[in-house]
N, C-alpha and C. Protein backbone atom coordinates (compact mmCIF):
# COMPACT_ATOMS: atom_id res chain seq x y z
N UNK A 1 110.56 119.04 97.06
CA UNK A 1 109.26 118.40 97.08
C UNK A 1 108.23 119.32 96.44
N UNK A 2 108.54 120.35 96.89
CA UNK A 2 107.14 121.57 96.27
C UNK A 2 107.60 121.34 94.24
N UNK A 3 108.76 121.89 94.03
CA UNK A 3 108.57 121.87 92.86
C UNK A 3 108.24 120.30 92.07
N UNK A 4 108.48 119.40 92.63
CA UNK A 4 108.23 117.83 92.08
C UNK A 4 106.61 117.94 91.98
N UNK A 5 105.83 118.54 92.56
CA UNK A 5 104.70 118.61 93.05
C UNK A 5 104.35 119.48 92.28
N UNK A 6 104.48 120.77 92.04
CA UNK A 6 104.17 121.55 91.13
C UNK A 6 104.05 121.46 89.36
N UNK A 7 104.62 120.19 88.94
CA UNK A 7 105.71 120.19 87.91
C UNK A 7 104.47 118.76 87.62
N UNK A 8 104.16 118.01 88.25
CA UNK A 8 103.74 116.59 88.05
C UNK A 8 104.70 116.00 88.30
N UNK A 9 105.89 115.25 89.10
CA UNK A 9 106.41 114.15 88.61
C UNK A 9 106.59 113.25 90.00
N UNK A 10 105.69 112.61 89.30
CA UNK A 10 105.25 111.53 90.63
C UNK A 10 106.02 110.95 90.87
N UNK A 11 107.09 110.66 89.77
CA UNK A 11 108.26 109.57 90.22
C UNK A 11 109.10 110.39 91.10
N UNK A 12 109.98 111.50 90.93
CA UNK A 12 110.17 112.08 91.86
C UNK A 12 109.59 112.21 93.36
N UNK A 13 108.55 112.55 93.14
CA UNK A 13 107.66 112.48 94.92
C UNK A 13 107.86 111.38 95.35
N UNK A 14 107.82 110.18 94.92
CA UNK A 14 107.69 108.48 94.99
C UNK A 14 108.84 108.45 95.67
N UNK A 15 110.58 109.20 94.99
CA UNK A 15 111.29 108.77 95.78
C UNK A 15 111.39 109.40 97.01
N UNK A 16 111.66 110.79 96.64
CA UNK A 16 111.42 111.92 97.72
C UNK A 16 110.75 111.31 99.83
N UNK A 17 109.21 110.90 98.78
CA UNK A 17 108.54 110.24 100.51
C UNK A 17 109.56 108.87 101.12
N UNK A 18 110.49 108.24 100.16
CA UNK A 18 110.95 106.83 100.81
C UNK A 18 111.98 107.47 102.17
N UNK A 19 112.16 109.03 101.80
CA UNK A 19 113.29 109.29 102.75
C UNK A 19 112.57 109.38 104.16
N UNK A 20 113.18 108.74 105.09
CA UNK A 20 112.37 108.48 106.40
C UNK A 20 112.40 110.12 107.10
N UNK A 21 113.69 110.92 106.90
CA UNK A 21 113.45 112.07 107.19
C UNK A 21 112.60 112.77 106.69
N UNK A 22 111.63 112.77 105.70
CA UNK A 22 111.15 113.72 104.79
C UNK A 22 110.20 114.43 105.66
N UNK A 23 109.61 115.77 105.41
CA UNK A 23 109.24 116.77 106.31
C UNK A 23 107.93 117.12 104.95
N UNK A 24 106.99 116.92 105.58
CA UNK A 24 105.94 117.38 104.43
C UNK A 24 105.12 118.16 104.66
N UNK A 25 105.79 118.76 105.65
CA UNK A 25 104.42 119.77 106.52
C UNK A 25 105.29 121.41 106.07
N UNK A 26 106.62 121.67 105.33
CA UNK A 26 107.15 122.96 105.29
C UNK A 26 106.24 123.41 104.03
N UNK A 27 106.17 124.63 104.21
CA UNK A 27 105.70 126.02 104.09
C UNK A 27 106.69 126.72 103.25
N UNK A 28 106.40 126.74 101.94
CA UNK A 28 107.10 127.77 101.17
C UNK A 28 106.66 129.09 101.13
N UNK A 29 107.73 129.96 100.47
CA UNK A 29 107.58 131.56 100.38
C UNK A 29 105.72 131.80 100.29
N UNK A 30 104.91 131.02 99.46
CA UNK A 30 103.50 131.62 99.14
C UNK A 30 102.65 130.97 100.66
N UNK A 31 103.27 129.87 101.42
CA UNK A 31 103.00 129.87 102.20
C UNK A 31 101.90 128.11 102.09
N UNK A 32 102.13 127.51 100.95
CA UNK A 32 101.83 126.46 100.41
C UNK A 32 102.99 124.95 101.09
N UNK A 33 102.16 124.04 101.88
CA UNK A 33 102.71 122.86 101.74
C UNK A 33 103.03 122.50 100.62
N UNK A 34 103.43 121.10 100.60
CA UNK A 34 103.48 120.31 99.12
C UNK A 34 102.35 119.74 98.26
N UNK A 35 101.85 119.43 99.10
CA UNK A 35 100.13 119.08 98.82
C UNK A 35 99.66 120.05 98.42
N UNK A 36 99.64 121.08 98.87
CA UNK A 36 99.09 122.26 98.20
C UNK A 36 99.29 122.61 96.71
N UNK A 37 100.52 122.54 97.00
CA UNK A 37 101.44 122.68 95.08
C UNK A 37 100.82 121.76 94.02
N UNK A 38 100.42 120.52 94.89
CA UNK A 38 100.46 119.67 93.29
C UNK A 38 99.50 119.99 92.02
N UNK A 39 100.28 120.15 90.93
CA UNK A 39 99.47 120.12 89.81
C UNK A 39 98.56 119.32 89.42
N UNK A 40 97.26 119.89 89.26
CA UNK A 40 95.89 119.79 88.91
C UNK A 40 95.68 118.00 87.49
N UNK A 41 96.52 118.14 86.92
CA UNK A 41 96.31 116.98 86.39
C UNK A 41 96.56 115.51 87.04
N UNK A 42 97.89 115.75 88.36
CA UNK A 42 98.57 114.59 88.68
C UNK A 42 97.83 114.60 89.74
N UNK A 43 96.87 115.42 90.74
CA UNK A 43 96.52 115.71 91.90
C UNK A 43 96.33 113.96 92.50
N UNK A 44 95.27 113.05 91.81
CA UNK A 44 94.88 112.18 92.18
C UNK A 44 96.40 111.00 92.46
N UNK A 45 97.55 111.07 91.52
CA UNK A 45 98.24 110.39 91.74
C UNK A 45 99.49 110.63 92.96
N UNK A 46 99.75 112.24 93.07
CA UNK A 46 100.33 112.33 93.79
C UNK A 46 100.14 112.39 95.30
N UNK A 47 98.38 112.29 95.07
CA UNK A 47 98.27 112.55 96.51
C UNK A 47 98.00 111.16 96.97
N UNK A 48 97.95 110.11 96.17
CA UNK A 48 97.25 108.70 96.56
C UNK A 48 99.53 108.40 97.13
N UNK A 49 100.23 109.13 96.33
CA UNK A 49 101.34 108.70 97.28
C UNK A 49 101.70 109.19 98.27
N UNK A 50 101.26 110.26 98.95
CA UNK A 50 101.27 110.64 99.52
C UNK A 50 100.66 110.23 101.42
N UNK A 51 99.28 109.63 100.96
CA UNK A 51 98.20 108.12 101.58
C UNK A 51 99.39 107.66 101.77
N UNK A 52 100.08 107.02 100.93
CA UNK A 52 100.99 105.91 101.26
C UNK A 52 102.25 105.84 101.88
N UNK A 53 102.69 106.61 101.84
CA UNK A 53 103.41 107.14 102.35
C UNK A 53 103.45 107.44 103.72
N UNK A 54 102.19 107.89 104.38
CA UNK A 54 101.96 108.07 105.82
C UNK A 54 101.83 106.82 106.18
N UNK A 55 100.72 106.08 105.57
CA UNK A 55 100.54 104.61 105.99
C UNK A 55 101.52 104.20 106.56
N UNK A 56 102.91 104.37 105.82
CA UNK A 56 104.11 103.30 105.59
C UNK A 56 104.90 103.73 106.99
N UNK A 57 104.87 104.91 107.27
CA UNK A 57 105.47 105.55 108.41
C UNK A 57 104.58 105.04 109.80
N UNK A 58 103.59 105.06 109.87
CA UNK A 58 102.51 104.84 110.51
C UNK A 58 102.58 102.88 111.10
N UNK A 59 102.79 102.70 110.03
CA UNK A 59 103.09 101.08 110.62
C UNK A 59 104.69 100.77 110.81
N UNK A 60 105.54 101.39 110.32
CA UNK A 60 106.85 101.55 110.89
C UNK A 60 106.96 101.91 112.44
N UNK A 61 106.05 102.76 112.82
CA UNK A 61 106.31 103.50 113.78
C UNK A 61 105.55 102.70 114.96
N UNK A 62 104.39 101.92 114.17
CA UNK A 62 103.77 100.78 115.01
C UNK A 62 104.70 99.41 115.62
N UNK A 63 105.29 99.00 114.22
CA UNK A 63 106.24 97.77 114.38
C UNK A 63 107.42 98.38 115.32
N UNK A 64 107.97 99.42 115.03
CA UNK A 64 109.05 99.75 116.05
C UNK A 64 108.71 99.91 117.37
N UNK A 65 107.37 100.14 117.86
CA UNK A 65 107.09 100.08 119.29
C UNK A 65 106.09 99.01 119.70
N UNK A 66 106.60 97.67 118.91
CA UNK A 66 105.89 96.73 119.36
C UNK A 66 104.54 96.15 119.56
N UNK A 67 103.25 97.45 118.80
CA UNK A 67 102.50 97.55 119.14
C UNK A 67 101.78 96.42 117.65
N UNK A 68 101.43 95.41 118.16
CA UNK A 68 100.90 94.67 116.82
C UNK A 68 99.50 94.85 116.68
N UNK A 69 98.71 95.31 117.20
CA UNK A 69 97.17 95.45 117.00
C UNK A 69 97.29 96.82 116.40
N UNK A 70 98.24 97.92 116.33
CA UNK A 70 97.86 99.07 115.44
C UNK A 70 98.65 98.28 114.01
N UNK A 71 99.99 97.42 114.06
CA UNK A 71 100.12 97.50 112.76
C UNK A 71 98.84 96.36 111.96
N UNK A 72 98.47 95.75 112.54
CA UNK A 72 97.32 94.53 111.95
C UNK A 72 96.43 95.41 111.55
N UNK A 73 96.01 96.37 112.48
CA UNK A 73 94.55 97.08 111.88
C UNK A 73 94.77 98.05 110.72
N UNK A 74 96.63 99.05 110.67
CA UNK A 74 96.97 99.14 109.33
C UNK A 74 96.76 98.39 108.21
N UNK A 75 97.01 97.30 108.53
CA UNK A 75 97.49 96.05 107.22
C UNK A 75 95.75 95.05 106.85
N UNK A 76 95.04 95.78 108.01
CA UNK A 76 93.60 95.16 107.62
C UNK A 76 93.18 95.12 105.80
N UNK A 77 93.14 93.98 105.33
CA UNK A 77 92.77 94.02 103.93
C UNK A 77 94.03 93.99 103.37
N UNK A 78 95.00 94.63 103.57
CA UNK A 78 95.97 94.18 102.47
C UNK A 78 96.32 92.99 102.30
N UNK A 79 96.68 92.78 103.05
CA UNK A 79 97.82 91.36 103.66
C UNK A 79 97.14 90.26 104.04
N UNK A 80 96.68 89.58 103.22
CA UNK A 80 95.87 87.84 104.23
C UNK A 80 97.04 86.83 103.79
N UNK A 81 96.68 86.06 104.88
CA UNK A 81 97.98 84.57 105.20
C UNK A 81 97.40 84.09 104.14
N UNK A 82 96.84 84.31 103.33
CA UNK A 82 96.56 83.10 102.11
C UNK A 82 96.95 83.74 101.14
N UNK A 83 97.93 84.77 101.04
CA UNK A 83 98.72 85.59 99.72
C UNK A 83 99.96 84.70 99.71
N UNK A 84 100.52 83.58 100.40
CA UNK A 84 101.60 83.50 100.53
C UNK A 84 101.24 82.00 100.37
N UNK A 85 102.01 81.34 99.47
CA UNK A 85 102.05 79.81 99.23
C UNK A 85 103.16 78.95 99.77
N UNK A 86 102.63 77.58 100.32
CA UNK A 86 103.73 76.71 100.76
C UNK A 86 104.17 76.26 99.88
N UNK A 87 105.75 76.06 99.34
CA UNK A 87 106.63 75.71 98.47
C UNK A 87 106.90 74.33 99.53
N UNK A 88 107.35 73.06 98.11
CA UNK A 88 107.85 71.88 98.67
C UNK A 88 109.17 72.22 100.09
N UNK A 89 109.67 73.08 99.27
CA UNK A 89 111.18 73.24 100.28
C UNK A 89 110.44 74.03 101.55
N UNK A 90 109.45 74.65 101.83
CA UNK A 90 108.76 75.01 103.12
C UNK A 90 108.72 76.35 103.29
């Protein structure tokens, strides 16, 4: 993760965060998270996946304990019942 981060390559990080184990809080030799590492040109992109990434865990972790008023207030603005169209077949 540090060097994907260091390097720019967002696609890498992109897959990297899908792993549900992923650990983003380790501490390399200089003593730098991953966030810390990222290179200065990609900063804005890697860290907006990064946002997302927690989000995604965050309402996982909501839906798995049943709790629907934290995942709704996650999903506030994304998601309205009128993104989704009735087809003849239903």
């Amino acid at each position: 993760m540090h060097v994907a981060c260091q390097v720019g390559a967002k696609d890498i990080v992109k897959i990297l965060l899908t792993y549900p184990d992923v650990k983003t809080d380790i501490r390399n030799c200089e003593g730098k998270s991953p966030e810390d590492s990222i290179e200065r040109g990609s900063k804005n992109v890697i860290e907006l996946e990064f946002k997302k990434a927690q989000k995604g865990k965050e309402l996982l972790n909501a839906l798995s304990n049943r709790d629907i008023y934290r995942a709704k207030t996650l999903l506030d603005g994304e998601l309205s019942p009128n993104c989704w169209r009735r087809t003849y077949s239903g």
